[in-house]
C-alpha atoms as a PDB file:
ATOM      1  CA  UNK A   1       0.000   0.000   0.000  1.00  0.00           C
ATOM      2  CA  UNK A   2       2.633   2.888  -1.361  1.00  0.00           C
ATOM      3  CA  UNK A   3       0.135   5.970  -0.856  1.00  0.00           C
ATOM      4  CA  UNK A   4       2.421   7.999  -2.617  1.00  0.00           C
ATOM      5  CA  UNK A   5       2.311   5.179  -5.719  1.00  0.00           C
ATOM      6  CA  UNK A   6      -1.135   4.908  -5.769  1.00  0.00           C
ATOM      7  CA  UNK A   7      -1.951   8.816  -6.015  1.00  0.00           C
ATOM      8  CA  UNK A   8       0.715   9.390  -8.941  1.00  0.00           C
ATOM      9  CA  UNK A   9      -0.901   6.339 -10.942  1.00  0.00           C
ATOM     10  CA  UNK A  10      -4.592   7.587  -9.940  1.00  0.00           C
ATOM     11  CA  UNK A  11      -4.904  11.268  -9.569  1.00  0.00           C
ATOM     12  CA  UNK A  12      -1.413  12.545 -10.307  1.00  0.00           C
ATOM     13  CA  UNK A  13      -0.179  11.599 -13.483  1.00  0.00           C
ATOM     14  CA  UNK A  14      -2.918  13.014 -16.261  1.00  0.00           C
ATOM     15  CA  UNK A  15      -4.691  10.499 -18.926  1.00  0.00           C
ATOM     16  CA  UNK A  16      -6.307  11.704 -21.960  1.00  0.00           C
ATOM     17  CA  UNK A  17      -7.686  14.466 -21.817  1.00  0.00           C
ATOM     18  CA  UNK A  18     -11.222  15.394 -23.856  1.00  0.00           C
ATOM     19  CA  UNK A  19     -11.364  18.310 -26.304  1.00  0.00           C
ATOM     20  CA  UNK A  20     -14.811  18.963 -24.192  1.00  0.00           C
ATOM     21  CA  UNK A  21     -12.915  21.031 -21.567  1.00  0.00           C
ATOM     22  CA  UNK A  22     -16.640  19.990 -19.088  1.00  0.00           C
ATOM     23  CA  UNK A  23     -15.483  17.092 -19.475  1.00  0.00           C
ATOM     24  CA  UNK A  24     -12.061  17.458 -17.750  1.00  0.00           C
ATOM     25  CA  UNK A  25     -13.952  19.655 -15.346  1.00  0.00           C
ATOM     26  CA  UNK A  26     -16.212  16.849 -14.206  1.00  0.00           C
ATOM     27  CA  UNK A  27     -14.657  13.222 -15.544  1.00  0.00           C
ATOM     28  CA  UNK A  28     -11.237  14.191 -15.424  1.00  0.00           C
ATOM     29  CA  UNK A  29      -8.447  12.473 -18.153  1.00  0.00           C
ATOM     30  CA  UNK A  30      -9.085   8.518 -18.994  1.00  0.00           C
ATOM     31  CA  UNK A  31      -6.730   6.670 -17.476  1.00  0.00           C
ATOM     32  CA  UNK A  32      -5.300   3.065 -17.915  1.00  0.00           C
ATOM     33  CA  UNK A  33      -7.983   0.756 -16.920  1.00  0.00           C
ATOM     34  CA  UNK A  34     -11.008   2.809 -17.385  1.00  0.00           C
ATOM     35  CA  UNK A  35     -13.865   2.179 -18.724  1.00  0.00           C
ATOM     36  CA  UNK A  36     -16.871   3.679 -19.960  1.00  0.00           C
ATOM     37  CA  UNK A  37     -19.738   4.535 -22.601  1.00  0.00           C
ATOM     38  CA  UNK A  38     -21.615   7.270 -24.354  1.00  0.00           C
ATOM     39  CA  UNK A  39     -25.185   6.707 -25.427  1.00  0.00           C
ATOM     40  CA  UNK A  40     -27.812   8.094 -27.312  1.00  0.00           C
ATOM     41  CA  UNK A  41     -30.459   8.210 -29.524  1.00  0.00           C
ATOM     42  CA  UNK A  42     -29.933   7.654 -33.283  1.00  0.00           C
ATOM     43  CA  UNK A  43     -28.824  10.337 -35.503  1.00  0.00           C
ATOM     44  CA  UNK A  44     -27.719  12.431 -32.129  1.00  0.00           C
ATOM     45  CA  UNK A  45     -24.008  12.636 -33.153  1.00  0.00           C
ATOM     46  CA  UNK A  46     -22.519   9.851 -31.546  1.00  0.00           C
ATOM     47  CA  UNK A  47     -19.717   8.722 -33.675  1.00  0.00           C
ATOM     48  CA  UNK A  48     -18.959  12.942 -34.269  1.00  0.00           C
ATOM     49  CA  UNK A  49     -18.280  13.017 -30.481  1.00  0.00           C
ATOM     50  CA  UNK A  50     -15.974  10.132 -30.681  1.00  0.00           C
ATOM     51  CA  UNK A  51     -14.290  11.570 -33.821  1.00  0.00           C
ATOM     52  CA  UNK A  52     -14.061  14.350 -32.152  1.00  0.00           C
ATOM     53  CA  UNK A  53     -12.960  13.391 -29.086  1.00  0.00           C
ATOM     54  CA  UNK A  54     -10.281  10.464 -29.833  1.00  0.00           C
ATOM     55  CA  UNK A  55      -8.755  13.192 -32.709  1.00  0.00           C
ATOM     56  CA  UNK A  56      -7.861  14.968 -29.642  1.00  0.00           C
ATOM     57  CA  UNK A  57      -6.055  12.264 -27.829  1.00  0.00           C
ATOM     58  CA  UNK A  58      -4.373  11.515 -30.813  1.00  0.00           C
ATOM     59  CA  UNK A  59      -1.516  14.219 -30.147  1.00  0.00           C
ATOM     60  CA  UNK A  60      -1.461  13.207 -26.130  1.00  0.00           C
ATOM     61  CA  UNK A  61      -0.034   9.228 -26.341  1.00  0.00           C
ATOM     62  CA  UNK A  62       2.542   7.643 -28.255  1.00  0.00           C
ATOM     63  CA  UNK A  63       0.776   4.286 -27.640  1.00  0.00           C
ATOM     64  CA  UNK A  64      -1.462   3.762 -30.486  1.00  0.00           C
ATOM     65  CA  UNK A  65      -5.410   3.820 -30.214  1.00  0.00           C
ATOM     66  CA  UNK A  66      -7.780   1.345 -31.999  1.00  0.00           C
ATOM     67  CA  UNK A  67     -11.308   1.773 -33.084  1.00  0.00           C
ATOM     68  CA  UNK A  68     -13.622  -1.163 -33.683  1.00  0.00           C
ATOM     69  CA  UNK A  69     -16.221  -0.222 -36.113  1.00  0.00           C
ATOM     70  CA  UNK A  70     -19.142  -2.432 -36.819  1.00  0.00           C
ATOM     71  CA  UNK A  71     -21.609   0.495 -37.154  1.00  0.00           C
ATOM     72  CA  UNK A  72     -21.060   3.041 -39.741  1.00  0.00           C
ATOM     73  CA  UNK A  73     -19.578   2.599 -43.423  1.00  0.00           C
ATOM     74  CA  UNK A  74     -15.327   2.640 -42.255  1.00  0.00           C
ATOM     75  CA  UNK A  75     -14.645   5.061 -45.123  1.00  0.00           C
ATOM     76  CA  UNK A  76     -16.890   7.507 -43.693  1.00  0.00           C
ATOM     77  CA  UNK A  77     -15.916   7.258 -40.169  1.00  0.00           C
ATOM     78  CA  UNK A  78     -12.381   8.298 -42.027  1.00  0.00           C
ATOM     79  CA  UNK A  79     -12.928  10.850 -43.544  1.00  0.00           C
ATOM     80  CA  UNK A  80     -14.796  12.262 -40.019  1.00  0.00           C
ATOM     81  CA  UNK A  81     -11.635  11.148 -38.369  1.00  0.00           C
ATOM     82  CA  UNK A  82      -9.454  13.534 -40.522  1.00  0.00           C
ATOM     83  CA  UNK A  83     -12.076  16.206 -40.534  1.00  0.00           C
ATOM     84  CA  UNK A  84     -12.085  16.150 -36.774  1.00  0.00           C
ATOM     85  CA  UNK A  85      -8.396  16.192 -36.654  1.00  0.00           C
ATOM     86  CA  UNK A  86      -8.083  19.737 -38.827  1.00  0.00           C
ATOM     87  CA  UNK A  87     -11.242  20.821 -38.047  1.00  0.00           C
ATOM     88  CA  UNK A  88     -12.201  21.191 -41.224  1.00  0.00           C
ATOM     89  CA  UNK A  89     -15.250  21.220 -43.338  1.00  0.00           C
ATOM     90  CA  UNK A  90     -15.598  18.975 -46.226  1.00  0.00           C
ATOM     91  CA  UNK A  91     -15.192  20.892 -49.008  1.00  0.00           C
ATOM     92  CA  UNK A  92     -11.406  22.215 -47.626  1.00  0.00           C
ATOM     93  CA  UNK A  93     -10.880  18.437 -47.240  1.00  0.00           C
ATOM     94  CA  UNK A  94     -11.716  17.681 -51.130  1.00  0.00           C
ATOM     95  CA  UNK A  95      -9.832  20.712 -52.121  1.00  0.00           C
ATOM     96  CA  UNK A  96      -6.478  19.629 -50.742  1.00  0.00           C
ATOM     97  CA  UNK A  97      -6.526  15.908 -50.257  1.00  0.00           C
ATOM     98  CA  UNK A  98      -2.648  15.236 -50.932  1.00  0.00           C
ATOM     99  CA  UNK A  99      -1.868  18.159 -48.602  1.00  0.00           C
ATOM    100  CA  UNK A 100      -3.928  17.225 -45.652  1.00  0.00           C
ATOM    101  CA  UNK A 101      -2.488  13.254 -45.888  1.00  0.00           C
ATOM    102  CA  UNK A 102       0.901  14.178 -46.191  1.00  0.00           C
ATOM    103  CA  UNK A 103       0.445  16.414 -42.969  1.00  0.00           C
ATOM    104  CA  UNK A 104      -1.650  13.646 -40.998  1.00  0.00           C
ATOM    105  CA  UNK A 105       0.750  11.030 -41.033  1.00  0.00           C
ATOM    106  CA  UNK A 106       3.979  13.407 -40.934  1.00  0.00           C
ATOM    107  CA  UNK A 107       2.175  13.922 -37.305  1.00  0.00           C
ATOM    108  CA  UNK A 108      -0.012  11.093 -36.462  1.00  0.00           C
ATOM    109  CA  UNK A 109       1.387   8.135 -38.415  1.00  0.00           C
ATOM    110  CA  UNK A 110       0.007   4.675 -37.732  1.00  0.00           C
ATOM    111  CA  UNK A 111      -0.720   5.593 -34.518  1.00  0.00           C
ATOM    112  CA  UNK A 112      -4.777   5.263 -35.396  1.00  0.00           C
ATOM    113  CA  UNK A 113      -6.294   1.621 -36.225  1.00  0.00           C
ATOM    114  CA  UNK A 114      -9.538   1.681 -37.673  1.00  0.00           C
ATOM    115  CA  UNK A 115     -10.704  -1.897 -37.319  1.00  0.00           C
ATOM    116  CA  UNK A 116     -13.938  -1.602 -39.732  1.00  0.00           C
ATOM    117  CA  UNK A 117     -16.336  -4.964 -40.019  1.00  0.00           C
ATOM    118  CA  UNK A 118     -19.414  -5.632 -39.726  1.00  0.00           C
ATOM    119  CA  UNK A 119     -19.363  -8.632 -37.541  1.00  0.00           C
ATOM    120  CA  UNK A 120     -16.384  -8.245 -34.776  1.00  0.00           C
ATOM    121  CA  UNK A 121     -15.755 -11.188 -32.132  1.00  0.00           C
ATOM    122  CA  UNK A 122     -14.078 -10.975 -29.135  1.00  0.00           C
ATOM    123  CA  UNK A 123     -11.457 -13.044 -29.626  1.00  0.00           C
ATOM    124  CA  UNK A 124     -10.507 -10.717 -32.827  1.00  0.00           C
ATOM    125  CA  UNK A 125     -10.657  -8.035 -30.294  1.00  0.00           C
ATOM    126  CA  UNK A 126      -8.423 -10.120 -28.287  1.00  0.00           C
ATOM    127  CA  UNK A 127      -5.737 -10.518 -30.407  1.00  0.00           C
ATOM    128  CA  UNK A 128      -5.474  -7.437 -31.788  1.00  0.00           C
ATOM    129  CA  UNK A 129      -5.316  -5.745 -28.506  1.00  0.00           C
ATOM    130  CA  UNK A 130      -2.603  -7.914 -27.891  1.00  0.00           C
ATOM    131  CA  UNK A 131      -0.665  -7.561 -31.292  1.00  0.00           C
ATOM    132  CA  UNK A 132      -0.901  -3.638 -30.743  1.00  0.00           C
ATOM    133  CA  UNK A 133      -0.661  -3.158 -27.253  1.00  0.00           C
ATOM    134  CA  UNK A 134      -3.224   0.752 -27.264  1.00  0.00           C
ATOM    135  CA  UNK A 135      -3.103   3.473 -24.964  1.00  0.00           C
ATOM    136  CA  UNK A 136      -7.272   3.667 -25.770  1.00  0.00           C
ATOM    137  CA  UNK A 137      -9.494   0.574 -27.156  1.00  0.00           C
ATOM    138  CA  UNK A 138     -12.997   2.462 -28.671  1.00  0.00           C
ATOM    139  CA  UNK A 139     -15.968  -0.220 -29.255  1.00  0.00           C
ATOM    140  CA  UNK A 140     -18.543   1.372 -31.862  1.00  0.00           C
ATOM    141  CA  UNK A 141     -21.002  -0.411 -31.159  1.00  0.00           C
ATOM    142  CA  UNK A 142     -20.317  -2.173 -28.185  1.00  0.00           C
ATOM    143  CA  UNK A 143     -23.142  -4.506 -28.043  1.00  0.00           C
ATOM    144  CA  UNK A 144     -22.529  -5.832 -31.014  1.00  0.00           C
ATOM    145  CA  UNK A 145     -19.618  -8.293 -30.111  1.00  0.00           C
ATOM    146  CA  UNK A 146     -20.213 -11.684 -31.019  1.00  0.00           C
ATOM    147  CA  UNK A 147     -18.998 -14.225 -28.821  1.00  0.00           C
ATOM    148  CA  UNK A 148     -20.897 -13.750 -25.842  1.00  0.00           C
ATOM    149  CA  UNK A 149     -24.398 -15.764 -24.866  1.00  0.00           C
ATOM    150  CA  UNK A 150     -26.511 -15.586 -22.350  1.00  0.00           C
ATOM    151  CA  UNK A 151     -30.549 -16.656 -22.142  1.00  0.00           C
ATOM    152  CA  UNK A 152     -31.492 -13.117 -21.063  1.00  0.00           C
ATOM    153  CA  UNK A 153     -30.516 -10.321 -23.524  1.00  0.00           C
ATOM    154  CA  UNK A 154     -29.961  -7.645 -20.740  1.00  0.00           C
ATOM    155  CA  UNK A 155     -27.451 -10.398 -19.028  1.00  0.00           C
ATOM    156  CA  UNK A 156     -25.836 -10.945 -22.448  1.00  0.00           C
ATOM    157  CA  UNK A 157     -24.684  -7.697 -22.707  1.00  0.00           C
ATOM    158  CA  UNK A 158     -24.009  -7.111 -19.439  1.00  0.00           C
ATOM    159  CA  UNK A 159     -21.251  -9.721 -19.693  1.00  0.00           C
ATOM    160  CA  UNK A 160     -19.937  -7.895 -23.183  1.00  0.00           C
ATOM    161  CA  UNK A 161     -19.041  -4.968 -20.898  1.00  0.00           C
ATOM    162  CA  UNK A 162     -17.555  -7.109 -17.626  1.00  0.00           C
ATOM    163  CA  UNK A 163     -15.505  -8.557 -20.939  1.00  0.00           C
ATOM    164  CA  UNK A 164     -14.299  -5.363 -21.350  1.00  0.00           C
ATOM    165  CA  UNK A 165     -13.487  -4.106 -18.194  1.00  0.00           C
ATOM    166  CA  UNK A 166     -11.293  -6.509 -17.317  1.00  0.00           C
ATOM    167  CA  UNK A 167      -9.395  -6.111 -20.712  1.00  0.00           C
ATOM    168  CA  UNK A 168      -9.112  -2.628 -20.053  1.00  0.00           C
ATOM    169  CA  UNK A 169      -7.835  -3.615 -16.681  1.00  0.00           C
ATOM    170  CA  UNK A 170      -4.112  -2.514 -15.705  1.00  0.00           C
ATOM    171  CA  UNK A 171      -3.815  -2.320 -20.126  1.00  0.00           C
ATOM    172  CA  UNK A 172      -5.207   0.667 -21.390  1.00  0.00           C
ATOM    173  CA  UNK A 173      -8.561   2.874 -21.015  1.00  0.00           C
ATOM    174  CA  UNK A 174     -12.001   1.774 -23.086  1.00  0.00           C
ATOM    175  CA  UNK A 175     -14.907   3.921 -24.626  1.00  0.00           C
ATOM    176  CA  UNK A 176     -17.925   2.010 -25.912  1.00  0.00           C
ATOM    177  CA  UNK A 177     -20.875   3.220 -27.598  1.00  0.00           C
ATOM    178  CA  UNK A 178     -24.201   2.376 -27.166  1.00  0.00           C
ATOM    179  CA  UNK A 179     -27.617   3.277 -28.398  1.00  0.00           C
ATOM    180  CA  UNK A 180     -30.846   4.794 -25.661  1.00  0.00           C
ATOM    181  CA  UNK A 181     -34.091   3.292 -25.818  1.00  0.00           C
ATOM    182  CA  UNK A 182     -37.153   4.988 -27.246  1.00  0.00           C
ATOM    183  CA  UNK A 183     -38.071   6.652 -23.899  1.00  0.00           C
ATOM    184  CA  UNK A 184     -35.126   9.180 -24.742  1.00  0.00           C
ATOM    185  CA  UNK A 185     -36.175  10.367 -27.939  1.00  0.00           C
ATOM    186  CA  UNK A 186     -36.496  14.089 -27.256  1.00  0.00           C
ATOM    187  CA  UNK A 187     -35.105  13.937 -24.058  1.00  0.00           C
ATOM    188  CA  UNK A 188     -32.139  16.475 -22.932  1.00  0.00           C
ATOM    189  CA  UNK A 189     -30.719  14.928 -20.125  1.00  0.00           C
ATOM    190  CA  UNK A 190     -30.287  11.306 -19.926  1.00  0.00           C
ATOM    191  CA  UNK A 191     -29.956   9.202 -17.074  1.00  0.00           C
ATOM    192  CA  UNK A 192     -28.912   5.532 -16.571  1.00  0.00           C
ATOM    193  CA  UNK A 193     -32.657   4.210 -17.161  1.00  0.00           C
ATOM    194  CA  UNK A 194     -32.235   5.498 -20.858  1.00  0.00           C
ATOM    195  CA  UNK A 195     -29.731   2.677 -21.727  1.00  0.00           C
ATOM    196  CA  UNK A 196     -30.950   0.168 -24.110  1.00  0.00           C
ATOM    197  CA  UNK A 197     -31.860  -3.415 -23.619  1.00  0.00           C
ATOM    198  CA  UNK A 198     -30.254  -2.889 -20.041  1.00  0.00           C
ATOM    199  CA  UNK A 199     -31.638  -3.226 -16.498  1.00  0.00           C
ATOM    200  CA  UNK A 200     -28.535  -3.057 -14.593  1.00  0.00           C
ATOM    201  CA  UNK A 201     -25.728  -5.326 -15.860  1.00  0.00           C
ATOM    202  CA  UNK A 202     -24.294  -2.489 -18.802  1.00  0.00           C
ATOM    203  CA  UNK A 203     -23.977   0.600 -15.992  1.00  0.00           C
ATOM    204  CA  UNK A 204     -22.252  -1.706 -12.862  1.00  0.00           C
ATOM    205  CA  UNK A 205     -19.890  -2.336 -15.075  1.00  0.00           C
ATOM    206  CA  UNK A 206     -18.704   0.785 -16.249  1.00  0.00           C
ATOM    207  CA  UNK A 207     -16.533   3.482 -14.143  1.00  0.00           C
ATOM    208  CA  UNK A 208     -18.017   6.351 -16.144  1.00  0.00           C
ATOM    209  CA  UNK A 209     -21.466   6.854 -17.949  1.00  0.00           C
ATOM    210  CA  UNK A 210     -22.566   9.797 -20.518  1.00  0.00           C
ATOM    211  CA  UNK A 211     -25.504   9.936 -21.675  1.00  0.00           C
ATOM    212  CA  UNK A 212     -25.943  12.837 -24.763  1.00  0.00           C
ATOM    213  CA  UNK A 213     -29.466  14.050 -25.223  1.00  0.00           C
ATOM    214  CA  UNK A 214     -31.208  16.207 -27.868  1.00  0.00           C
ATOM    215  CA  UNK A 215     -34.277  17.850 -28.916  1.00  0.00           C
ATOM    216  CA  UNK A 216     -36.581  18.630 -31.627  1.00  0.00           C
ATOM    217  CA  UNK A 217     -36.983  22.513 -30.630  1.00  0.00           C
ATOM    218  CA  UNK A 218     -36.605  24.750 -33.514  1.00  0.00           C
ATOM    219  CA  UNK A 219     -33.177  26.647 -32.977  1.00  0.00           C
ATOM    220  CA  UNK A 220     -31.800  23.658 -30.805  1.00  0.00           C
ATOM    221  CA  UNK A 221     -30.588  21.614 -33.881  1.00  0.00           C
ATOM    222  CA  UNK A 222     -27.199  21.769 -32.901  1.00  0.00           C
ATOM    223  CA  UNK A 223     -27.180  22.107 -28.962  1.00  0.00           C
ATOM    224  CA  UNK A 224     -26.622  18.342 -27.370  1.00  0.00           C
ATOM    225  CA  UNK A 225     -27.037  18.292 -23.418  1.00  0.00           C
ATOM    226  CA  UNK A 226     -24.444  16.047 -21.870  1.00  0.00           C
ATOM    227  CA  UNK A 227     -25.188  14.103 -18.181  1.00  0.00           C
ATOM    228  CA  UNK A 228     -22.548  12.517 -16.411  1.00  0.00           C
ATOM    229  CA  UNK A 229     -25.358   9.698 -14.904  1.00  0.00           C
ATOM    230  CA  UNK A 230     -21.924   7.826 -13.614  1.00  0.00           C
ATOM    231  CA  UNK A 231     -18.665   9.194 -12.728  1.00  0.00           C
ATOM    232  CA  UNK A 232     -16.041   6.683 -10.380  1.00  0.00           C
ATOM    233  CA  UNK A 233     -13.266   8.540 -11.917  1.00  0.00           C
ATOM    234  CA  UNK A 234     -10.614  10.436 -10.186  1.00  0.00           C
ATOM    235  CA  UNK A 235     -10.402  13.468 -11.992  1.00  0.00           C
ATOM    236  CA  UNK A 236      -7.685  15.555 -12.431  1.00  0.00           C
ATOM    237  CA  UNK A 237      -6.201  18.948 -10.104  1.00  0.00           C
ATOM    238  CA  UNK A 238      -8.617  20.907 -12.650  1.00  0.00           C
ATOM    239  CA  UNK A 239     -11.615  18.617 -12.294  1.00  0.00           C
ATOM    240  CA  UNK A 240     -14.346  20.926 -10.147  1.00  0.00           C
ATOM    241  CA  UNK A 241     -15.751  18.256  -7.246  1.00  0.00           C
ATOM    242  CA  UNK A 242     -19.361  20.113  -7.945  1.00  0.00           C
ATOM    243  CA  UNK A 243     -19.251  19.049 -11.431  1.00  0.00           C
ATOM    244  CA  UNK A 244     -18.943  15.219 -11.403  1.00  0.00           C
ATOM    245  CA  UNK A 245     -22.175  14.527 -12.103  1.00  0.00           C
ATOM    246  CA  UNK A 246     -22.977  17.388 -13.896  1.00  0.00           C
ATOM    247  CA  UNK A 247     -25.053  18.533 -16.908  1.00  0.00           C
ATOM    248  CA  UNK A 248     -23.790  20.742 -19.793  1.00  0.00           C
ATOM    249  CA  UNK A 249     -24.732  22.476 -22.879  1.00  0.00           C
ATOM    250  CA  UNK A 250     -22.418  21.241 -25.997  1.00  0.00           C
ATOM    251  CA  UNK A 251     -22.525  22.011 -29.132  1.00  0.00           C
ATOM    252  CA  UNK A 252     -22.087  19.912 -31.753  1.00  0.00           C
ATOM    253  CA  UNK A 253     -20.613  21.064 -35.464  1.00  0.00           C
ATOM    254  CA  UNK A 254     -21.043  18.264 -37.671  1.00  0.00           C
ATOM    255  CA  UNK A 255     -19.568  20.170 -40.517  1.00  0.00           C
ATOM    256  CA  UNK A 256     -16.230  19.679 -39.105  1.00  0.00           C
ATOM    257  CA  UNK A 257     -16.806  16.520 -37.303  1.00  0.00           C
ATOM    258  CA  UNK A 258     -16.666  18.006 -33.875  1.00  0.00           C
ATOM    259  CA  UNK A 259     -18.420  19.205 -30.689  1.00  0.00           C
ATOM    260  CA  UNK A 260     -17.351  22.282 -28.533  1.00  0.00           C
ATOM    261  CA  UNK A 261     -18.141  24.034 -25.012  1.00  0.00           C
ATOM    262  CA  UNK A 262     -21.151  26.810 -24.713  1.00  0.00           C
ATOM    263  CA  UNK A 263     -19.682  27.301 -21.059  1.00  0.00           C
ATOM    264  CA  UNK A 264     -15.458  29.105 -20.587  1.00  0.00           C
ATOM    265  CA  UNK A 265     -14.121  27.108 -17.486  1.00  0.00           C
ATOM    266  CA  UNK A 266     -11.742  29.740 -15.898  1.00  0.00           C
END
C-alpha cells in the first residue's frame, strides 16, 4: 500500500484528456484501466463526439489507439476522423486531399487503427489488442460483439461490458458506444434508465457513464445536453468536485466533425 504510488498512478499523473474542456472539469483524463460509454439516440451525433474526441487524444499518447467499427460505413468514419483532426469542413478536405495526408501522417502516423467490419468477435478483439498493445481501445457499437451468450438479452450484454473491463484492466482505457431506448427520444438529459436493452448489468460495469441528449426545438438543432449519470473517476487537479455529475450544454458542429463548449471554465 505505497500511498504515494497509488496517487501518482490515480490522480497525479494526467490520462487523456477530452477536447470537451466539461469534461475534464467533471470526468477528469481517462486513465489506464477505465472504462466507460456514451449513449444516445440515433442520428444524435454519436460517432462525431468520438471523432471528435479520440482526434484529440491523438496528439497526447505515443501508444497507439484502436477503433472497432461495426456500425457506420469505415470510409466515412475516415474521412470524419481527418475532418475532426483539422477541423475542417468537407469541401477544404476535397480541395487539398494530398496536402492534408501528407500532414496527418507526418504527425499522427500509424498511430490510429480503424478496425472496420461488420461482424467483430471478441477473440478478434483479443488478439489485436494484444498484437498492438493501445493506450485507448474504442468499441462502436459495443453490443454488437459476437462471442458472448446468455438466455437473457440484458445479461448478455451485461457480460460484453464485464468482458471489457477486465481487458481494459491494468492495459489501457475503453470507450464504448451504445444506443438509448425509445423513452429518450427528445429527451435532454439522460440518465442511466435510458440505456438500451439494459436493467442493470451495462452501468455496474462501467466506471463512467454519458448519456448525450437532444431535442426537436426549432433553434436547438445543434445544442446536445451532456449528463454525467456515472462518474467513479478520479479526476484531475482541474476537475471541479461540484461538477462530477454534472449537466452541460455542448454544441455539436457536424460540418467539421466536432463538438465544442457553450460554457469558458476559468
Amino acid at each position: 500500500m505505497d500511498l504515494e504510488g497509488l496517487l501518482e498512478r490515480t490522480y497525479a499523473d494526467q490520462g487523456y484528456r477530452w477536447r470537451l474542456d466539461c469534461l475534464n472539469k467533471s470526468l477528469g483524463s481517462l486513465r489506464s484501466g477505465d472504462f466507460g460509454f456514451i449513449f444516445a439516440r440515433p442520428e444524435t451525433g454519436k460517432t462525431t463526439f468520438l471523432a471528435s474526441e479520440i482526434t484529440n487524444f491523438l496528439s497526447q499518447t505515443e501508444r497507439p489507439i484502436v477503433w472497432f467499427n461495426n456500425e457506420e460505413q469505415g470510409d466515412k468514419v475516415g474521412i470524419r476522423l481527418i475532418q475532426a483532426y483539422f477541423g475542417v469542413s468537407m469541401d477544404v478536405l476535397m480541395a487539398s486531399p494530398r496536402k492534408f495526408k501528407t500532414e496527418y501522417f507526418e504527425k499522427i502516423g500509424n498511430k490510429l487503427h480503424l478496425f472496420d467490419a461488420a461482424l467483430i468477435d471478441r477473440r478478434d478483439v483479443e488478439k489485436i489488442v494484444k498484437q498492438l498493445n493501445p493506450g485507448l481501445v474504442v468499441y462502436d457499437q459495443i453490443d454488437k460483439l459476437r462471442g458472448f451468450v446468455n438466455d437473457r438479452e440484458d445479461l448478455r450484454l451485461g457480460s460484453i461490458y464485464q468482458w471489457a473491463r477486465e481487458l481494459a484492466k491494468g492495459s489501457h482505457a475503453a470507450v464504448g458506444v451504445c444506443q438509448a431506448d425509445g423513452q429518450a427520444e427528445g429527451v435532454r438529459y439522460l440518465t442511466m434508465e435510458h440505456v438500451a436493452n439494459a436493467k442493470t448489468a451495462k452501468q455496474a460495469e462501467a466506471d463512467w457513464i454519458v448519456g448525450i441528449g437532444k431535442t426537436h426545438d426549432t433553434g436547438a438543432e445543434y445544442v446536445r445536453y451532456l449528463n454525467i449519470s456515472k462518474n467513479k473517476l478520479f479526476g484531475d487537479k482541474d476537475s471541479i468536485p461540484e461538477l462530477r455529475h454534472g449537466r452541460f450544454e455542448v454544441l455539436i458542429e457536424p460540418e467539421i466533425a466536432r463538438y465544442k463548449d457553450v460554457i469558458k471554465f476559468e
